[in-house]
Protein backbone atom coordinates (compact mmCIF):
# COMPACT_ATOMS: atom_id res chain seq x y z
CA UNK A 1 182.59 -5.44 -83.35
CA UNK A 2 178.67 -5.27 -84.30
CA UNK A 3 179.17 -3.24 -86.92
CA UNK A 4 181.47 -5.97 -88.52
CA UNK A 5 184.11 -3.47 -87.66
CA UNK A 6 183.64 -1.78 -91.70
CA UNK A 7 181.77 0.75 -90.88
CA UNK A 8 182.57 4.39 -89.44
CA UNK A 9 179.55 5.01 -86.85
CA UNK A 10 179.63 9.09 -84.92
CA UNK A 11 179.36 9.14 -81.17
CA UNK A 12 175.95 10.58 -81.00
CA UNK A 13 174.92 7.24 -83.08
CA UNK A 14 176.30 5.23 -80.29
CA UNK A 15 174.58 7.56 -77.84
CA UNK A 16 171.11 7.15 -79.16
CA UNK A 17 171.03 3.12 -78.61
CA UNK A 18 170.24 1.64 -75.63
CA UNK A 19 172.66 -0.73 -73.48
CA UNK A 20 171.11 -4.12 -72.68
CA UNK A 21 173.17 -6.84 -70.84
CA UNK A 22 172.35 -10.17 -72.17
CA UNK A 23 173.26 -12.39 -69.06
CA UNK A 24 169.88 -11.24 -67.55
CA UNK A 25 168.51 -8.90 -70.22
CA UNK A 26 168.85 -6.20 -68.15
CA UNK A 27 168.54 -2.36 -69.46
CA UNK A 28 171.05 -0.48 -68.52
CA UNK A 29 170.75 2.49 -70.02
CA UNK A 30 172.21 4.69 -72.51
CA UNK A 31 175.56 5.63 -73.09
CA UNK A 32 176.63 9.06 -71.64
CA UNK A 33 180.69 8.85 -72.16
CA UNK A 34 183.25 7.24 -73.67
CA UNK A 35 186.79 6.21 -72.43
CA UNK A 36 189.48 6.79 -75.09
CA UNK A 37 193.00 5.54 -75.06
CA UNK A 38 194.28 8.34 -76.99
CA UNK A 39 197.91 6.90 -77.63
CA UNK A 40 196.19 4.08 -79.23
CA UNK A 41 193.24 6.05 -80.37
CA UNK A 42 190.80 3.49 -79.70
CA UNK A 43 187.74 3.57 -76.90
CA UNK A 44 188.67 1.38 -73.61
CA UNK A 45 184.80 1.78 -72.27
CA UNK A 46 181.36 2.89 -72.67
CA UNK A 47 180.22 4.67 -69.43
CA UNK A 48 176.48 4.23 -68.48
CA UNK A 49 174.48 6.52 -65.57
CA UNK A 50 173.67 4.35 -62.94
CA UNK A 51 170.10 4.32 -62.16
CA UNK A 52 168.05 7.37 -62.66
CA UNK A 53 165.66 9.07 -60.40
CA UNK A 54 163.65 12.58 -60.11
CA UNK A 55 164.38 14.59 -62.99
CA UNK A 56 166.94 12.67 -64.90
CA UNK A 57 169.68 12.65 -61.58
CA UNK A 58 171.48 10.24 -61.05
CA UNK A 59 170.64 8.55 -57.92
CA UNK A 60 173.97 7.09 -55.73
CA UNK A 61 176.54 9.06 -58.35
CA UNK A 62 177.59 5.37 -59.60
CA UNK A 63 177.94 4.87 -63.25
CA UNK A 64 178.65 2.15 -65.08
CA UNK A 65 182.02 1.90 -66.74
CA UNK A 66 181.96 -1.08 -69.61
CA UNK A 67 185.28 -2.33 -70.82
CA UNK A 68 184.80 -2.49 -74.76
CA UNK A 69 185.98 -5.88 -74.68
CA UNK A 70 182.76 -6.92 -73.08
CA UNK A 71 180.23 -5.51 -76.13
CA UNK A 72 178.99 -8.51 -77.72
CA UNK A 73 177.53 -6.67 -80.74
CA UNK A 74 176.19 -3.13 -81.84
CA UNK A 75 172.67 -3.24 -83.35
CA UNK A 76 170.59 -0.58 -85.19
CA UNK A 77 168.95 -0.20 -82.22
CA UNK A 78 170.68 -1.61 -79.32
CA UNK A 79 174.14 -2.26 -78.09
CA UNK A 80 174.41 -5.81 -76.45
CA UNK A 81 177.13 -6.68 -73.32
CA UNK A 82 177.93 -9.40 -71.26
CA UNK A 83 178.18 -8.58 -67.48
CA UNK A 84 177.65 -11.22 -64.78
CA UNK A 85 174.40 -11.33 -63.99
CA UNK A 86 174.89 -11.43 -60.35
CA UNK A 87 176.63 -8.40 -60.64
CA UNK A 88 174.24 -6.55 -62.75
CA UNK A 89 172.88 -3.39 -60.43
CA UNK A 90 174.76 0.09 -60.38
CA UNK A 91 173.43 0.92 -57.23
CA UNK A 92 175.25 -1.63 -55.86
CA UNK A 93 178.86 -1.85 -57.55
CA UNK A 94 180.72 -5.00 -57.16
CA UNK A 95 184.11 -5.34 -55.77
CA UNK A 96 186.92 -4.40 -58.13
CA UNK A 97 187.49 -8.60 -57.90
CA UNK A 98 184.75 -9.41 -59.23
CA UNK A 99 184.84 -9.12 -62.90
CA UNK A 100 187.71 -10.82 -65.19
CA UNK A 101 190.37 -9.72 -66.05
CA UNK A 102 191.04 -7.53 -63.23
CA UNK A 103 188.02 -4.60 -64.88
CA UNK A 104 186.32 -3.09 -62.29
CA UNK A 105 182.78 -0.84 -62.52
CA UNK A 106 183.02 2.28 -60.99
């Protein structure tokens, strides 16, 4: 991925960066979970608070859930996806038919 793949990063690193999705530049966030296939022992998904309100709640209780498959690089600084940019708002998650490949935001 970003990283070229070489190079071991810790969770908290990933944590730290902010999510930006480059179909409309979009912040989304910062990354709050992970999704782990643990037969594999790979991550499926970053998972991203939807949008914040009064004292760091979440407002709506929807998150973002990003298939890994949809980073398009890890930075020092910044972790870049790809999300339809119609599509871009957690407050108002798409249909489970609207992304490819049958991934759905939660």
């Amino acid at each position: 991925m970003a990283n070229g793949g070489h190079l071991p990063m810790k969770i908290s690193e990933l944590q730290e960066k902010d999510v930006v999705n480059i179909a409309d530049g979009r912040k989304l966030g910062q990354i709050y979970d992970l999704e782990l296939d643990m037969q594999k022992g790979v991550i499926q998904a970053i998972v991203v608070p939807g949008e914040t309100r009064w004292f760091g709640l979440v407002s709506g209780g929807h998150e973002w859930v990003i298939p890994w498959r949809h980073i398009v690089k890890i930075g020092s600084d910044v972790i870049l996806v790809r999300l339809d940019s119609g599509r871009s708002s957690p407050m108002a998650p798409p249909s489970h038919s609207m992304l490819p490949d049958g991934d759905e935001y939660r």
